[in-house]
PDB file of N, CA and C in Angstrom:
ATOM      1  N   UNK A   1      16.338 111.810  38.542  1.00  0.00           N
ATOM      2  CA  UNK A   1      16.303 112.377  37.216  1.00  0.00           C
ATOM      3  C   UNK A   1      14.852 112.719  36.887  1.00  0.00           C
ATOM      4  N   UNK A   2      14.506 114.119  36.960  1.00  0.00           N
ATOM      5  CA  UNK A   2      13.000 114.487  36.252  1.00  0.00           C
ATOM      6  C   UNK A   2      13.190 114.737  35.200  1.00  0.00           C
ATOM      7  N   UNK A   3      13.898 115.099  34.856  1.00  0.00           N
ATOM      8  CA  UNK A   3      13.480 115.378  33.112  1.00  0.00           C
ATOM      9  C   UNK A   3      14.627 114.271  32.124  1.00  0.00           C
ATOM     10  N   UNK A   4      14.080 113.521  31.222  1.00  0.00           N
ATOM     11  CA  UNK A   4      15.222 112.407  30.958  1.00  0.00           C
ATOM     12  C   UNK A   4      15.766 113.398  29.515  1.00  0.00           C
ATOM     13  N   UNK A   5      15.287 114.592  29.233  1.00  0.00           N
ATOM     14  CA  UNK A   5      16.550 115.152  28.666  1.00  0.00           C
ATOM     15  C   UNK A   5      17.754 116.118  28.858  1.00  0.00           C
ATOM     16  N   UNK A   6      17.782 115.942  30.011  1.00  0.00           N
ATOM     17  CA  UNK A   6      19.139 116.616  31.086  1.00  0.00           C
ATOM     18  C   UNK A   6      19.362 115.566  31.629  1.00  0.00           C
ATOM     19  N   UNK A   7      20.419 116.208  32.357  1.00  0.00           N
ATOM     20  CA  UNK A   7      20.966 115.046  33.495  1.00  0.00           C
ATOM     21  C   UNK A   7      21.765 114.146  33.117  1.00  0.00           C
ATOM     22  N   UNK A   8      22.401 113.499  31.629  1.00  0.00           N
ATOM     23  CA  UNK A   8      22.283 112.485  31.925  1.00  0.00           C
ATOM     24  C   UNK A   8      21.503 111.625  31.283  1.00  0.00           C
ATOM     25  N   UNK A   9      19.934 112.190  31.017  1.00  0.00           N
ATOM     26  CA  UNK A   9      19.388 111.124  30.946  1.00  0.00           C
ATOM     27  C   UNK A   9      19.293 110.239  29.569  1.00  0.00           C
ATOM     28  N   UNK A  10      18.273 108.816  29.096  1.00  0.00           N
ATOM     29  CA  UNK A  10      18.275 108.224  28.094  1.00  0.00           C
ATOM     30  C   UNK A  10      18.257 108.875  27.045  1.00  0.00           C
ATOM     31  N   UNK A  11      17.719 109.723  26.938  1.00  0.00           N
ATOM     32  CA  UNK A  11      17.318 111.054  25.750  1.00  0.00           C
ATOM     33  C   UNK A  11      18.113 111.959  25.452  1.00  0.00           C
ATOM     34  N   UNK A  12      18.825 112.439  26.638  1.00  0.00           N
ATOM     35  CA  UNK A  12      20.076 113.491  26.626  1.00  0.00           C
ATOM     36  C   UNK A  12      20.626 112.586  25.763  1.00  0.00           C
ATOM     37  N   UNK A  13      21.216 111.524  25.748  1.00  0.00           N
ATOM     38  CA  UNK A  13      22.468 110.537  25.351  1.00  0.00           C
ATOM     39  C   UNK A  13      21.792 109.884  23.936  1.00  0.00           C
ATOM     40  N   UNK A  14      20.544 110.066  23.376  1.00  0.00           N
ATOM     41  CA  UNK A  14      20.201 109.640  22.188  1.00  0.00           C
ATOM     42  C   UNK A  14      19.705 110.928  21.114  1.00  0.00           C
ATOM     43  N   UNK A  15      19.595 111.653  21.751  1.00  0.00           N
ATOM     44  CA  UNK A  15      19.739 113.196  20.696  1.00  0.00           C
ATOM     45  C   UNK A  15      20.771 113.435  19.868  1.00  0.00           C
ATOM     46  N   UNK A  16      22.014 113.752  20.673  1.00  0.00           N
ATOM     47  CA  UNK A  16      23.011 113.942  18.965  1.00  0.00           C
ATOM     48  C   UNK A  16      22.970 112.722  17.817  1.00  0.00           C
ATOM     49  N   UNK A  17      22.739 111.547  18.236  1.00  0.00           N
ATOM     50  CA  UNK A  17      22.497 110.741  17.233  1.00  0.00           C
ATOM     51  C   UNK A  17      20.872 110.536  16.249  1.00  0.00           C
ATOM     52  N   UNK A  18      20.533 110.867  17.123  1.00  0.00           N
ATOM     53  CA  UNK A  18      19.256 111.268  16.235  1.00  0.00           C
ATOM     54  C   UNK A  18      19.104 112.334  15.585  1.00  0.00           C
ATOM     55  N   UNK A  19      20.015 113.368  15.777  1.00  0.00           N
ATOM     56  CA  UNK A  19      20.291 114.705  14.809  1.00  0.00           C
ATOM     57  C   UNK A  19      21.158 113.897  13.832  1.00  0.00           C
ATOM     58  N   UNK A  20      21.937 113.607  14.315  1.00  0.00           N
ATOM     59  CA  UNK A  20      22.938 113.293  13.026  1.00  0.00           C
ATOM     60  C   UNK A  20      21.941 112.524  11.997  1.00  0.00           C
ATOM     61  N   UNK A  21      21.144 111.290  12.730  1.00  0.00           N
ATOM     62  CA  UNK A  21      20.747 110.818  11.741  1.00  0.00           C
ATOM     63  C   UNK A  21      19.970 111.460  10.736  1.00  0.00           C
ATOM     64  N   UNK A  22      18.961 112.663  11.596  1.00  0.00           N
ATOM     65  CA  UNK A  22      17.887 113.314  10.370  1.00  0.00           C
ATOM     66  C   UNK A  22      18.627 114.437   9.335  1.00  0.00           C
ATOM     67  N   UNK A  23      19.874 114.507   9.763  1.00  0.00           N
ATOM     68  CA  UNK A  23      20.806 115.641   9.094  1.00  0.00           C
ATOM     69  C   UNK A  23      21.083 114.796   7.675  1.00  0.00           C
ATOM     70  N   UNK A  24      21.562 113.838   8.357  1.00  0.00           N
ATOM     71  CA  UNK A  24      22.434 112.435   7.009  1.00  0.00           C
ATOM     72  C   UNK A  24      21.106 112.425   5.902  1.00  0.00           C
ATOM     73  N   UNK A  25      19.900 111.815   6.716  1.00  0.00           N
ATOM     74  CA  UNK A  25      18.897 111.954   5.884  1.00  0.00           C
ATOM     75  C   UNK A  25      18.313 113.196   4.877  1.00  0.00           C
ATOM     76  N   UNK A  26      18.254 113.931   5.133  1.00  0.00           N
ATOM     77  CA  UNK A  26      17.773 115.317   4.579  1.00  0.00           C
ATOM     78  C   UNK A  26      18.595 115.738   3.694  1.00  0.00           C
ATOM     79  N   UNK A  27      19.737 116.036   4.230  1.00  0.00           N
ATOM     80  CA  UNK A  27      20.749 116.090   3.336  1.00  0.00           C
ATOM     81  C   UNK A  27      21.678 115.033   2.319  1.00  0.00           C
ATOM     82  N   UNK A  28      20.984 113.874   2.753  1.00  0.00           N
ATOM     83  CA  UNK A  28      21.205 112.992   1.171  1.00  0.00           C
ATOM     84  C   UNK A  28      19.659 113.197   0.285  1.00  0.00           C
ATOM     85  N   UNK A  29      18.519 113.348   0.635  1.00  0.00           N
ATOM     86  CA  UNK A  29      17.922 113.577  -0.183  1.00  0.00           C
ATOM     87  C   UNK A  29      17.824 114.779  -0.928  1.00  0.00           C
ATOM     88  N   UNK A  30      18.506 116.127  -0.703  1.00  0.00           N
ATOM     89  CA  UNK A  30      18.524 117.454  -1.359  1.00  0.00           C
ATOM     90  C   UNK A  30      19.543 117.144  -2.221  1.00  0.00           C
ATOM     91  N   UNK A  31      20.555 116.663  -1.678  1.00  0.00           N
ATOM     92  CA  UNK A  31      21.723 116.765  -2.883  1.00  0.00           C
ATOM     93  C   UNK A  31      21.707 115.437  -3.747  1.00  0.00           C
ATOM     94  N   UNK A  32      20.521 114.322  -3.370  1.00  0.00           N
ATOM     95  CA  UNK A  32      20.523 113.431  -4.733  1.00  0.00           C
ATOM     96  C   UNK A  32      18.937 114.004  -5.420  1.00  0.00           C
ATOM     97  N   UNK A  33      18.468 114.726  -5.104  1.00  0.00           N
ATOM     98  CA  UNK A  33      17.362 115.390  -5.710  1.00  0.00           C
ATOM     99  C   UNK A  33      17.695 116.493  -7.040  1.00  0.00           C
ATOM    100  N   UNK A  34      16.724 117.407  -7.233  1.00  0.00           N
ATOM    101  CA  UNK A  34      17.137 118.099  -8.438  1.00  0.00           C
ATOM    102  C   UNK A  34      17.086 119.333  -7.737  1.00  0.00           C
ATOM    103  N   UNK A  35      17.596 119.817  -6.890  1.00  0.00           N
ATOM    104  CA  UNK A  35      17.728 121.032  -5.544  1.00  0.00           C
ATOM    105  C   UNK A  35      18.462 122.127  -6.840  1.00  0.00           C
ATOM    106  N   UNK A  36      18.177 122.949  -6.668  1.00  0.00           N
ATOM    107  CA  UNK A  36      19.313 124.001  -7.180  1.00  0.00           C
ATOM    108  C   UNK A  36      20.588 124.126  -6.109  1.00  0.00           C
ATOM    109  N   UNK A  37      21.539 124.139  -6.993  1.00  0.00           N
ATOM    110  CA  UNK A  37      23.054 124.350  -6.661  1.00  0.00           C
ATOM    111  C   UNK A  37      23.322 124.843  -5.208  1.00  0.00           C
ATOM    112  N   UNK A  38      22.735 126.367  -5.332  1.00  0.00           N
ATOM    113  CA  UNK A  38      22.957 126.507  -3.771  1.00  0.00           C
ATOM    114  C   UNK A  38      21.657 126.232  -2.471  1.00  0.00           C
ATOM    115  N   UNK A  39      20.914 125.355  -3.652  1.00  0.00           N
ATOM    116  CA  UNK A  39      20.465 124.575  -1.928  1.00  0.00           C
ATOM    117  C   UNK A  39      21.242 123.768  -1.853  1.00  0.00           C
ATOM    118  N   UNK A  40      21.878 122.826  -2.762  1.00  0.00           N
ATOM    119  CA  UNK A  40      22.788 121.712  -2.555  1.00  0.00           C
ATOM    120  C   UNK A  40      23.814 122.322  -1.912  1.00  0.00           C
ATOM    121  N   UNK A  41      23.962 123.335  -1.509  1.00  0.00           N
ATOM    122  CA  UNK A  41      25.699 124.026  -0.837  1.00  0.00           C
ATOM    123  C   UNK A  41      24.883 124.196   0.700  1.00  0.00           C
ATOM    124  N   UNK A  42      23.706 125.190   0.409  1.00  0.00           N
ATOM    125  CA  UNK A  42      23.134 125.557   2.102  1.00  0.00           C
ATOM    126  C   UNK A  42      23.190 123.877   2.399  1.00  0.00           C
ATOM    127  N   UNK A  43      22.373 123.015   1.944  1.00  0.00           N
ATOM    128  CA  UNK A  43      21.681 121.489   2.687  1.00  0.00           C
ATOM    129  C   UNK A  43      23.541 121.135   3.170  1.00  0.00           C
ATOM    130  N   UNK A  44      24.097 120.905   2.203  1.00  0.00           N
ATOM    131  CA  UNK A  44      25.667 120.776   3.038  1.00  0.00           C
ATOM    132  C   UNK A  44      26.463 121.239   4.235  1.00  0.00           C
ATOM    133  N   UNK A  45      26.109 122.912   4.118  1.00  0.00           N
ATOM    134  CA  UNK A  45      26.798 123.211   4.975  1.00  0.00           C
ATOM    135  C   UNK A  45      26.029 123.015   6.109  1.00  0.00           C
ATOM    136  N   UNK A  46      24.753 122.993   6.777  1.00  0.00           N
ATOM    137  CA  UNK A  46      23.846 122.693   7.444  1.00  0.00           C
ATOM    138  C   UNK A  46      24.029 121.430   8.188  1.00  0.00           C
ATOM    139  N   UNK A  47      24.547 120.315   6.954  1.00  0.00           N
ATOM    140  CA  UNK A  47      24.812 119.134   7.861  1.00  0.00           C
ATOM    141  C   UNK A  47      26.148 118.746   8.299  1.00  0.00           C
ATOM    142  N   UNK A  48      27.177 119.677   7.741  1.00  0.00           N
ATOM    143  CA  UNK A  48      28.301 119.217   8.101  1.00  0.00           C
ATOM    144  C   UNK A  48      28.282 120.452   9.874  1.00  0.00           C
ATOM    145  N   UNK A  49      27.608 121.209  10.056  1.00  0.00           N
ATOM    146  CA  UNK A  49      27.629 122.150  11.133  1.00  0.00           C
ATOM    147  C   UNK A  49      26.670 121.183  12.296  1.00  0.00           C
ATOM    148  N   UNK A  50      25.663 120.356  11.891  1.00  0.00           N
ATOM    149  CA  UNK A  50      25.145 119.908  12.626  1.00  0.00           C
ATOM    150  C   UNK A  50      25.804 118.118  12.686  1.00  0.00           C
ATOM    151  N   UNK A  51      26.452 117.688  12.405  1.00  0.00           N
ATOM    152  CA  UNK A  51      26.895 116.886  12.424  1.00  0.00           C
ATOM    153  C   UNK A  51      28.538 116.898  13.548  1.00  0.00           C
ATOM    154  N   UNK A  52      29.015 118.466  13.376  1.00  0.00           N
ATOM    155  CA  UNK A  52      30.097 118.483  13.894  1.00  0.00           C
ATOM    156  C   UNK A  52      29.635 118.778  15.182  1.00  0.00           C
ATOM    157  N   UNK A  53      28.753 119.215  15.607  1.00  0.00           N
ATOM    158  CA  UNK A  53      28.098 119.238  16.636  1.00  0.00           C
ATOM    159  C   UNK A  53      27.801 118.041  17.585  1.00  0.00           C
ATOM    160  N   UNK A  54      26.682 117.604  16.739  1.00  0.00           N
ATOM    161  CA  UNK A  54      26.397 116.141  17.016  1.00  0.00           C
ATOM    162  C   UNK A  54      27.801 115.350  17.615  1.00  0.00           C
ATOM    163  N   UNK A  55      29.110 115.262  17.072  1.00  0.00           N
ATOM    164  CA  UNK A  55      29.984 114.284  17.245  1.00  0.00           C
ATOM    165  C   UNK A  55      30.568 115.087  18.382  1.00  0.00           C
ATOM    166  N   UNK A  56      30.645 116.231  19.100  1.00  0.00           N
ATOM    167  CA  UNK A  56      31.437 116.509  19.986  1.00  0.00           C
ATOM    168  C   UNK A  56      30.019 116.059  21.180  1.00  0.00           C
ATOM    169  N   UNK A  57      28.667 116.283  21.286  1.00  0.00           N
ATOM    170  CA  UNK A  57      28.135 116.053  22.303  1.00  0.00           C
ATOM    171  C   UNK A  57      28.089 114.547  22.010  1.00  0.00           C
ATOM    172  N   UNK A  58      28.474 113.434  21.260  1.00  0.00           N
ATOM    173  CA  UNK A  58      28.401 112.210  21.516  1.00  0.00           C
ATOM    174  C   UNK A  58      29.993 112.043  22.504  1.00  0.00           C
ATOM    175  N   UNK A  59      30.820 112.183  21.778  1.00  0.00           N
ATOM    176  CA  UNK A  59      31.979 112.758  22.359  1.00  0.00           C
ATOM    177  C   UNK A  59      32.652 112.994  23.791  1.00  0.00           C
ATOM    178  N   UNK A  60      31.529 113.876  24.056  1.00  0.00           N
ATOM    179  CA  UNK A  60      31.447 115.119  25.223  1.00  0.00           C
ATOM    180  C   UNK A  60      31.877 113.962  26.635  1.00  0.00           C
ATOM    181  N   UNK A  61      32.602 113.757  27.645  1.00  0.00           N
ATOM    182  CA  UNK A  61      32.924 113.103  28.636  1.00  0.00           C
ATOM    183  C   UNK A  61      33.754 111.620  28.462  1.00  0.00           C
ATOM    184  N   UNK A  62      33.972 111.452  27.178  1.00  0.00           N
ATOM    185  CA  UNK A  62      34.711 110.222  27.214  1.00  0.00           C
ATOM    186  C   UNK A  62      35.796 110.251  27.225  1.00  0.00           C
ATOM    187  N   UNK A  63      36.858 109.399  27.685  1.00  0.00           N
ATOM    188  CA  UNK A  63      38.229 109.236  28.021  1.00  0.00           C
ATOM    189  C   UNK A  63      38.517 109.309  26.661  1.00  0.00           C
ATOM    190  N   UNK A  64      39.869 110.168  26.324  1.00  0.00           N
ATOM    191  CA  UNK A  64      40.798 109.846  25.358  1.00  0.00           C
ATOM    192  C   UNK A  64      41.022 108.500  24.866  1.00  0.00           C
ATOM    193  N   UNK A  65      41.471 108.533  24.117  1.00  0.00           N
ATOM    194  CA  UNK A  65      41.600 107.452  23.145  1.00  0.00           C
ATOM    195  C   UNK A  65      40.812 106.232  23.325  1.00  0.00           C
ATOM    196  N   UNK A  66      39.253 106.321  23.926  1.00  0.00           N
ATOM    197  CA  UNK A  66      38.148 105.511  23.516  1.00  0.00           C
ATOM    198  C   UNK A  66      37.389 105.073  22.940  1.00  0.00           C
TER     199      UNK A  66
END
């Protein structure tokens, strides 16, 4: 393994969760902030797109019903 974000590697496998997490973050602070309306809609839709993401590459190779 040369590069530990392919392959496989520790990093490949801790990225979607570290997106998710800075998504969760960001986007709880816009929409408990005083954001105008449709940033509170963009910051949403942003994290629910990167979040749905996030959960299929955590996802990505595991047996059914695991």
């Amino acid at each position: 393994m040369d590069n530990p974000f392919r392959d496989g590697g520790p990093a490949e496998r801790a990225m979607p969760w570290l997106s998710a997490a800075v998504v969760l973050l960001l986007a709880g602070a816009t929409l408990a902030g005083g954001a105008a309306p449709l940033v509170k809609a963009l910051a949403a839709a942003v994290a629910v797109a990167v979040l749905g993401r996030s959960a299929r590459l955590i996802n990505r190779g595991r047996p059914p019903g695991r």
